[in-house]
Protein backbone atom coordinates (compact mmCIF):
# COMPACT_ATOMS: atom_id res chain seq x y z
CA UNK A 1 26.05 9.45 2.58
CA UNK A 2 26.74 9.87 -1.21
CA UNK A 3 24.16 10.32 -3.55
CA UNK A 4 23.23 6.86 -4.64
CA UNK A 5 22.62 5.62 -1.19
CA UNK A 6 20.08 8.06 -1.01
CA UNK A 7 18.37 7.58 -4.13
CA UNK A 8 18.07 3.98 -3.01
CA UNK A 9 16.74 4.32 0.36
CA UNK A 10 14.04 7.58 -1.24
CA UNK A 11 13.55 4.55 -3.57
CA UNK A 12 12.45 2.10 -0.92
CA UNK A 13 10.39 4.09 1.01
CA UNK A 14 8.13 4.85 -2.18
CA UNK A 15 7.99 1.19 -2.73
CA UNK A 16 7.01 0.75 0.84
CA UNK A 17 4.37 3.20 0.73
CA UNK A 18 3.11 1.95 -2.72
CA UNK A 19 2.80 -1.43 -1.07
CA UNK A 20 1.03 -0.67 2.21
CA UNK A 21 -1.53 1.77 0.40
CA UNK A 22 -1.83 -1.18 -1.95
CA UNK A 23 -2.40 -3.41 0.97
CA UNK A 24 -4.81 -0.75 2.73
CA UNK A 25 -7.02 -0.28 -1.01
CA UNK A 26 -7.45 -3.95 -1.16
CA UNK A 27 -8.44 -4.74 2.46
CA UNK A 28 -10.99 -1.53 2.03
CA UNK A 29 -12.37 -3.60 -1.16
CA UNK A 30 -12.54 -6.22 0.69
CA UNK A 31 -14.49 -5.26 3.67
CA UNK A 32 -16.74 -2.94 1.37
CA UNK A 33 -17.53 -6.25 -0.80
CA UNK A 34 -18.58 -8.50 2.58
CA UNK A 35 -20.70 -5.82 3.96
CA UNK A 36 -22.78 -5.38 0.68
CA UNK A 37 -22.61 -10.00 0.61
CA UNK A 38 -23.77 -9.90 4.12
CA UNK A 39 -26.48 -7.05 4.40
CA UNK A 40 -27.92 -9.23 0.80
């Protein structure tokens, strides 16, 4: 394992984790927008 293969694998496993919390914040919004449409 040198040194580079590491940074890029550390590298895509913060962009993973960006993306899924990204994912997760937006569904969140989502469902938190429909409840206050629906209770209306």
């Amino acid at each position: 394992m040198s040194m580079k293969t590491v940074l890029l694998s550390t590298l895509k496993v913060r962009f993973l984790i960006s993306v899924v919390s990204e994912t997760i914040w937006t569904a969140l919004a989502g469902l938190a927008v429909g409840a206050e449409y629906m209770s209306e």
